[in-house]
PDB file of N, CA and C in Angstrom:
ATOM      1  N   UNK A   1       7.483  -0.502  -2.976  1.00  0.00           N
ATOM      2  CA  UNK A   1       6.410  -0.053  -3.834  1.00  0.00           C
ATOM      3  C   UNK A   1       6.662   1.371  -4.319  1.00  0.00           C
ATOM      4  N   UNK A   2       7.259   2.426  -3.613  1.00  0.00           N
ATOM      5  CA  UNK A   2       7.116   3.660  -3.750  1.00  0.00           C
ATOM      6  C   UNK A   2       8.426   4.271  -5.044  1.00  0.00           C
ATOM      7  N   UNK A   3       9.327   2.553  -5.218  1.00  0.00           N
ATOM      8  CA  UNK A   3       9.880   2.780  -6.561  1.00  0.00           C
ATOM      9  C   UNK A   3       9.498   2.171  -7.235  1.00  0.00           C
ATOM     10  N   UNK A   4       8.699   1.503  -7.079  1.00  0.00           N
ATOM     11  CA  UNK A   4       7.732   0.698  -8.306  1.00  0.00           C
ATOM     12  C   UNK A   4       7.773   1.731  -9.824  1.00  0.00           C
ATOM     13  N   UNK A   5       8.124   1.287 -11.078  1.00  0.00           N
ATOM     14  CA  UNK A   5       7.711   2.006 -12.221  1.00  0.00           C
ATOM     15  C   UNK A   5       6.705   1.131 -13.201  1.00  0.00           C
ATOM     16  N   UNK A   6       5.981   1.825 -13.583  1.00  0.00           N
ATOM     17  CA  UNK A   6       5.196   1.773 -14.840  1.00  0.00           C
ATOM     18  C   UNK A   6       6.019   0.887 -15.879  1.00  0.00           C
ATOM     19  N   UNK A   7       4.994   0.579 -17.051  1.00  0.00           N
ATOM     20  CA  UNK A   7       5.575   0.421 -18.248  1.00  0.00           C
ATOM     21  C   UNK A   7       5.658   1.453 -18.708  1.00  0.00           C
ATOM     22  N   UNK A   8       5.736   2.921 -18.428  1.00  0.00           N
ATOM     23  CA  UNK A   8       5.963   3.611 -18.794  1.00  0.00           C
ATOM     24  C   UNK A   8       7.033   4.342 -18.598  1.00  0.00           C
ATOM     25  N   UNK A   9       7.489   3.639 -17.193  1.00  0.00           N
ATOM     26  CA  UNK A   9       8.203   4.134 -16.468  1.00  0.00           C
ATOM     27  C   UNK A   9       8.161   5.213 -15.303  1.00  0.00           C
ATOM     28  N   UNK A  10       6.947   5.341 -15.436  1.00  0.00           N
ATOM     29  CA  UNK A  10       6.984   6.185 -13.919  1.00  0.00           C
ATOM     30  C   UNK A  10       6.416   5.834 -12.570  1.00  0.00           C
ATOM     31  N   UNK A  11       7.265   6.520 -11.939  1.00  0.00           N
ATOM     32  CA  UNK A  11       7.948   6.074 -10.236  1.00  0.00           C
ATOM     33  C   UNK A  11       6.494   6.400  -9.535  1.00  0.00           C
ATOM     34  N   UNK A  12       6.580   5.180  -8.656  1.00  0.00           N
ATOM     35  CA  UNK A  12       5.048   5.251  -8.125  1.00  0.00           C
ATOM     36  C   UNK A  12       5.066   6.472  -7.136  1.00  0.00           C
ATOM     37  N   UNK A  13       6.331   6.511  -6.567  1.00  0.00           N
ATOM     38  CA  UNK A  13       6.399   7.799  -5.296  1.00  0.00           C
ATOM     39  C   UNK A  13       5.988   7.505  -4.003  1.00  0.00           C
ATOM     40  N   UNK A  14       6.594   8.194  -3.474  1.00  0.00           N
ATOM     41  CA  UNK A  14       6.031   8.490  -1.918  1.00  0.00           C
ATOM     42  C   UNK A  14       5.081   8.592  -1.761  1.00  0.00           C
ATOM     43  N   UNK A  15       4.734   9.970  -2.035  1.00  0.00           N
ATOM     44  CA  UNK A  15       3.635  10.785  -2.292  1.00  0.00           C
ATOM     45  C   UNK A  15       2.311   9.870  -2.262  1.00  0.00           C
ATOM     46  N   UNK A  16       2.315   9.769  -3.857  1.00  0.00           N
ATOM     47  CA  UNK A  16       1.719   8.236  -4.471  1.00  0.00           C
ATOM     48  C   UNK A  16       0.754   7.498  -3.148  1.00  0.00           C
ATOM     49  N   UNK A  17       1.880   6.720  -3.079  1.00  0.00           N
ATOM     50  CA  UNK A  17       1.631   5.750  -1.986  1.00  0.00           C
ATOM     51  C   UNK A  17       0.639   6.506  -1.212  1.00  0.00           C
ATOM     52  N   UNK A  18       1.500   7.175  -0.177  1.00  0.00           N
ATOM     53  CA  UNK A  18       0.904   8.110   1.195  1.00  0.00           C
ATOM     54  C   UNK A  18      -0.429   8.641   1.195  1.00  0.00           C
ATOM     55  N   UNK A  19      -0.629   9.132  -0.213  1.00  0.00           N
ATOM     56  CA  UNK A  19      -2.383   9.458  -0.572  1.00  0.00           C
ATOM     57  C   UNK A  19      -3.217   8.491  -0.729  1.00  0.00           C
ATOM     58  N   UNK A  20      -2.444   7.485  -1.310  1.00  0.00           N
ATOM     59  CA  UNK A  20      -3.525   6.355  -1.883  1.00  0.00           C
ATOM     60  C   UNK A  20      -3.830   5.401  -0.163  1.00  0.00           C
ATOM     61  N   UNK A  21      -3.196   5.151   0.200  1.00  0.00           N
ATOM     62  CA  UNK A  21      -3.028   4.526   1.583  1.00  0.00           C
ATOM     63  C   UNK A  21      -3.763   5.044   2.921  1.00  0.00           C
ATOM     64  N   UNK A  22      -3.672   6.381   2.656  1.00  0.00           N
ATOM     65  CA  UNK A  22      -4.287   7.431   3.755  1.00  0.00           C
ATOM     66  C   UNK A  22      -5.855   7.072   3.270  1.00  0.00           C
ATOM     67  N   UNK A  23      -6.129   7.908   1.677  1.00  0.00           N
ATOM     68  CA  UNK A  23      -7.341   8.013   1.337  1.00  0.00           C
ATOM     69  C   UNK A  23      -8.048   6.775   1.771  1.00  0.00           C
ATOM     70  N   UNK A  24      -7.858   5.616   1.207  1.00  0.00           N
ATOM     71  CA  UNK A  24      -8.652   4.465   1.751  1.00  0.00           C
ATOM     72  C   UNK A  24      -8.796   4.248   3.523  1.00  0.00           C
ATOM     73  N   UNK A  25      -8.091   4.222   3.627  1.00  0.00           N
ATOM     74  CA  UNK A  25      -8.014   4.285   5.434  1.00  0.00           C
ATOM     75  C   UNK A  25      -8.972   5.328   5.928  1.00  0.00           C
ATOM     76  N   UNK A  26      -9.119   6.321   5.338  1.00  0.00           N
ATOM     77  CA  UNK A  26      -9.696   7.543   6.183  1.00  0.00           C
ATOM     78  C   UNK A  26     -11.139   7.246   5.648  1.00  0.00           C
ATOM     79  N   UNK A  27     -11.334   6.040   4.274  1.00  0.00           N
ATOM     80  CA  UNK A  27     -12.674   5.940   4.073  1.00  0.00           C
ATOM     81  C   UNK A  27     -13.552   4.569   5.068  1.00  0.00           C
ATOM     82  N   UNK A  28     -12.836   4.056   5.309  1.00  0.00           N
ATOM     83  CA  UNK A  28     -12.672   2.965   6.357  1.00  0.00           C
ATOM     84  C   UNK A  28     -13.151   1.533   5.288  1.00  0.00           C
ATOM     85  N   UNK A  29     -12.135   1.655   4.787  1.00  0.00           N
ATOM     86  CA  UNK A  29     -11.493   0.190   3.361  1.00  0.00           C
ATOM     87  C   UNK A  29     -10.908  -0.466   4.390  1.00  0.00           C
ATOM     88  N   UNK A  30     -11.481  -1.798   4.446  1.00  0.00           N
ATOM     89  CA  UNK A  30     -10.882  -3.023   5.608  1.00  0.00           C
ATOM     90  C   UNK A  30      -8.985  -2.763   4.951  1.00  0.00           C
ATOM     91  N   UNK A  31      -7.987  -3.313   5.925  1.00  0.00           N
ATOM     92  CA  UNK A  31      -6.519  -3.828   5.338  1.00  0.00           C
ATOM     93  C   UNK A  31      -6.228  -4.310   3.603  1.00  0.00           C
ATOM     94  N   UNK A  32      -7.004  -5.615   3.949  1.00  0.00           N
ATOM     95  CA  UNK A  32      -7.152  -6.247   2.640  1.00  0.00           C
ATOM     96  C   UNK A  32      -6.937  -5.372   1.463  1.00  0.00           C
ATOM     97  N   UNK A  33      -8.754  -5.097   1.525  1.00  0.00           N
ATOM     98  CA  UNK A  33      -8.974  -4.352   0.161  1.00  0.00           C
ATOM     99  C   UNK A  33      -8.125  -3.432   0.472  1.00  0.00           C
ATOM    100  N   UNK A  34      -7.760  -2.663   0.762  1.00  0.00           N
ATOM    101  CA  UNK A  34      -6.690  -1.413   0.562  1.00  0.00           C
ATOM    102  C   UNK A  34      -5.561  -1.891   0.007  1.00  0.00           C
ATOM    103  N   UNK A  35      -4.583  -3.323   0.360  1.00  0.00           N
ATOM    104  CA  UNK A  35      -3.908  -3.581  -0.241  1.00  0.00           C
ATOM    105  C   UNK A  35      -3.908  -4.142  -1.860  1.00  0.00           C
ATOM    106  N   UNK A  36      -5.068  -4.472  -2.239  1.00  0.00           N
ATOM    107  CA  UNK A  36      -5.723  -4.863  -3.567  1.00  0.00           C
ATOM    108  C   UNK A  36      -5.544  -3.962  -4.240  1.00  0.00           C
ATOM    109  N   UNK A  37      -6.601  -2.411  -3.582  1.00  0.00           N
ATOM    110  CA  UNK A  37      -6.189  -1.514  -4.669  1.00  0.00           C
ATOM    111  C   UNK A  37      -4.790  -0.991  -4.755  1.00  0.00           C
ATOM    112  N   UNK A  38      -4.240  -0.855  -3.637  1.00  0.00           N
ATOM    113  CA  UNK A  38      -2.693   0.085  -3.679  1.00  0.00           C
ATOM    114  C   UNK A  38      -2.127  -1.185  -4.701  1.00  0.00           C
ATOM    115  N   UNK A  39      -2.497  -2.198  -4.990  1.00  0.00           N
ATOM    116  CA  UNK A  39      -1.522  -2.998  -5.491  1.00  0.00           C
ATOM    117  C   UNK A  39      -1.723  -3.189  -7.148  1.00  0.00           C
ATOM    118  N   UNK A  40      -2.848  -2.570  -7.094  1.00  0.00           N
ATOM    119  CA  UNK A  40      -3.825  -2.351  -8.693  1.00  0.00           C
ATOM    120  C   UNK A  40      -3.674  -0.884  -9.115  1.00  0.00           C
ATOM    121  N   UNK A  41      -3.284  -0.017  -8.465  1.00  0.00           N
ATOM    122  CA  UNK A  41      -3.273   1.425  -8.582  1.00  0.00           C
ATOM    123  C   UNK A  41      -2.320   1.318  -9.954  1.00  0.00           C
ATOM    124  N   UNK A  42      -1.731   0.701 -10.538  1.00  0.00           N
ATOM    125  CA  UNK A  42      -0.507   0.859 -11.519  1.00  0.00           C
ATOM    126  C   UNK A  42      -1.216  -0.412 -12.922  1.00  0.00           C
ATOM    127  N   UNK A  43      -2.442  -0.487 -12.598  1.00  0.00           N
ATOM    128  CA  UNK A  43      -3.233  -1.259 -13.143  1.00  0.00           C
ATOM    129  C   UNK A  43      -2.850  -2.704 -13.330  1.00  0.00           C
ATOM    130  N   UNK A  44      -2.278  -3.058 -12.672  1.00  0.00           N
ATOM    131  CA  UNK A  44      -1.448  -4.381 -12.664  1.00  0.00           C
ATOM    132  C   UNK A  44      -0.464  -4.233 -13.714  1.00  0.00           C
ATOM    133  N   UNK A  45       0.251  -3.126 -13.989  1.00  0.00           N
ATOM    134  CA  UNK A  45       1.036  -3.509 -14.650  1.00  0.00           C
ATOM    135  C   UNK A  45       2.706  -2.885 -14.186  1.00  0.00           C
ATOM    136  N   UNK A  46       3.157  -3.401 -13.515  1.00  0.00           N
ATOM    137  CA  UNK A  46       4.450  -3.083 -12.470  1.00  0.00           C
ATOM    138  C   UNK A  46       5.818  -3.427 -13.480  1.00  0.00           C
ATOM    139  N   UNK A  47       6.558  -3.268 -13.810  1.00  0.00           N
ATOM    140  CA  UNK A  47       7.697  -3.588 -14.678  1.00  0.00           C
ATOM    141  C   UNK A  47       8.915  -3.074 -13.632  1.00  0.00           C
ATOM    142  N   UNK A  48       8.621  -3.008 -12.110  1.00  0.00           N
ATOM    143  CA  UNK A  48       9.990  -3.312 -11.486  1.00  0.00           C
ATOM    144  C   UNK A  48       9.720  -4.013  -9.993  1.00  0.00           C
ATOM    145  N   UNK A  49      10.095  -4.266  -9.251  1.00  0.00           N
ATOM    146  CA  UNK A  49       9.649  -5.602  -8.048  1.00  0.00           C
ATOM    147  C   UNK A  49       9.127  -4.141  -7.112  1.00  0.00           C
ATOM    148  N   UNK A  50       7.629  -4.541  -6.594  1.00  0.00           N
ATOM    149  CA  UNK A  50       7.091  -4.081  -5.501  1.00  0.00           C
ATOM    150  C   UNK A  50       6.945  -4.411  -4.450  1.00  0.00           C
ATOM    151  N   UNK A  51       7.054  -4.231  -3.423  1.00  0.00           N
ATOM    152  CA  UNK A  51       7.267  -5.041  -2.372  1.00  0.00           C
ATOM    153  C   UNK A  51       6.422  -4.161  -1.138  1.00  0.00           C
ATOM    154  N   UNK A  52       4.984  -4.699  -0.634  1.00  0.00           N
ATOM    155  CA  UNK A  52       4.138  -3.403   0.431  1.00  0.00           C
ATOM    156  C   UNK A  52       3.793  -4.657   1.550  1.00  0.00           C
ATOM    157  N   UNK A  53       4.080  -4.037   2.985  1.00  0.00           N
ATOM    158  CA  UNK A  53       3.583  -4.906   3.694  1.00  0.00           C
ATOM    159  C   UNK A  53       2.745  -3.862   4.890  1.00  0.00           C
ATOM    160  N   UNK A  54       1.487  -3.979   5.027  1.00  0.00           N
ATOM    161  CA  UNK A  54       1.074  -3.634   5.797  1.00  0.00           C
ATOM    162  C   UNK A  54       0.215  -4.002   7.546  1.00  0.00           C
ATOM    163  N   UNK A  55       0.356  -3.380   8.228  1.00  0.00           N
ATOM    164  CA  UNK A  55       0.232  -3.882   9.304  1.00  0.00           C
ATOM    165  C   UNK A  55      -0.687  -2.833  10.185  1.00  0.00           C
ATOM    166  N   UNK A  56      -1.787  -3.996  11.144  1.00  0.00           N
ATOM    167  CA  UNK A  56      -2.877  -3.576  11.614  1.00  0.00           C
ATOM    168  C   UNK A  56      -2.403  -3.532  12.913  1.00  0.00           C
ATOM    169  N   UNK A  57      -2.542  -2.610  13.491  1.00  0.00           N
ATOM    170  CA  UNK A  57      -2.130  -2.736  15.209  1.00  0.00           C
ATOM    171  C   UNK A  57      -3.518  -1.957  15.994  1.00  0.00           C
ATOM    172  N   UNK A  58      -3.368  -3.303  16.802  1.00  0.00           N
ATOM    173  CA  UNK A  58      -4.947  -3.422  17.671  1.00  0.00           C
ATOM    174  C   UNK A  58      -4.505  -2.739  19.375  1.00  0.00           C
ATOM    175  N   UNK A  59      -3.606  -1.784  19.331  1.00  0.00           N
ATOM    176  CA  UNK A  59      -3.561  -1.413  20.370  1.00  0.00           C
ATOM    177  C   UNK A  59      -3.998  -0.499  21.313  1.00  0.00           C
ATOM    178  N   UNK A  60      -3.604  -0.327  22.491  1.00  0.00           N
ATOM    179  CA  UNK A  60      -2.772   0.412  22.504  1.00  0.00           C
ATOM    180  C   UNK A  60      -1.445  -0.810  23.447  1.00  0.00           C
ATOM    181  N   UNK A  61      -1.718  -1.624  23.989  1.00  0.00           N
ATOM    182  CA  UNK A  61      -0.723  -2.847  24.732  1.00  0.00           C
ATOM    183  C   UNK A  61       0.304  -3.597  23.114  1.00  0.00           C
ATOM    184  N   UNK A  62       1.447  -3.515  23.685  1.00  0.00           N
ATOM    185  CA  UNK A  62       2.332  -3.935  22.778  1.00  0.00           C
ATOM    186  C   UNK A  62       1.672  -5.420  22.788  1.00  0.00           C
ATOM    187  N   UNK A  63       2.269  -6.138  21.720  1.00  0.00           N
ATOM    188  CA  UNK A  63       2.178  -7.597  20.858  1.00  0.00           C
ATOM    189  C   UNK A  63       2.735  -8.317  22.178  1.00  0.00           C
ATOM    190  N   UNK A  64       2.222  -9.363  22.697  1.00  0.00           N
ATOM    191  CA  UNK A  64       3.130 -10.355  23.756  1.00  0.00           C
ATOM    192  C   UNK A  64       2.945 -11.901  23.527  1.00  0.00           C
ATOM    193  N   UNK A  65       3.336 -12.164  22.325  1.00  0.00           N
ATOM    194  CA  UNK A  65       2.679 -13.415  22.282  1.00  0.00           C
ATOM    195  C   UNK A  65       3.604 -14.496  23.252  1.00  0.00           C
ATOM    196  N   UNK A  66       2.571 -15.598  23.153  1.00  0.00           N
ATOM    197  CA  UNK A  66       2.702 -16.519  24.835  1.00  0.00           C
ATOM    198  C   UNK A  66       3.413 -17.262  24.402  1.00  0.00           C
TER     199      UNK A  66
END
């Protein structure tokens, strides 16, 4: 995602990302919707492959599945 460009061509960024991702989180935006907007932030209009996967960790015990 964080080379994602515009039709305009500009680079979504690090940065970008890191604010938009934080900000919602720190507003307490469920996973989901956060990924909706980070994924709308470029208004749906992406002209190079984005690719965001995010992940909820319910810990503090590592993952052990049975």
């Amino acid at each position: 995602m964080t080379e994602a460009r515009s039709r305009t061509g500009q680079e979504f960024g690090l940065d970008r990302f890191l604010a938009s991702l934080t900000g919602h989180l720190d507003e307490g935006v469920p996973l989901p919707e956060t990924l909706r907007r980070l994924m709308h932030s470029h208004h749906g209009h992406l002209c190079d492959d984005a690719t965001t996967v995010l992940l909820q960790w319910h810990g503090p015990q590592p993952f052990d599945p049975p």
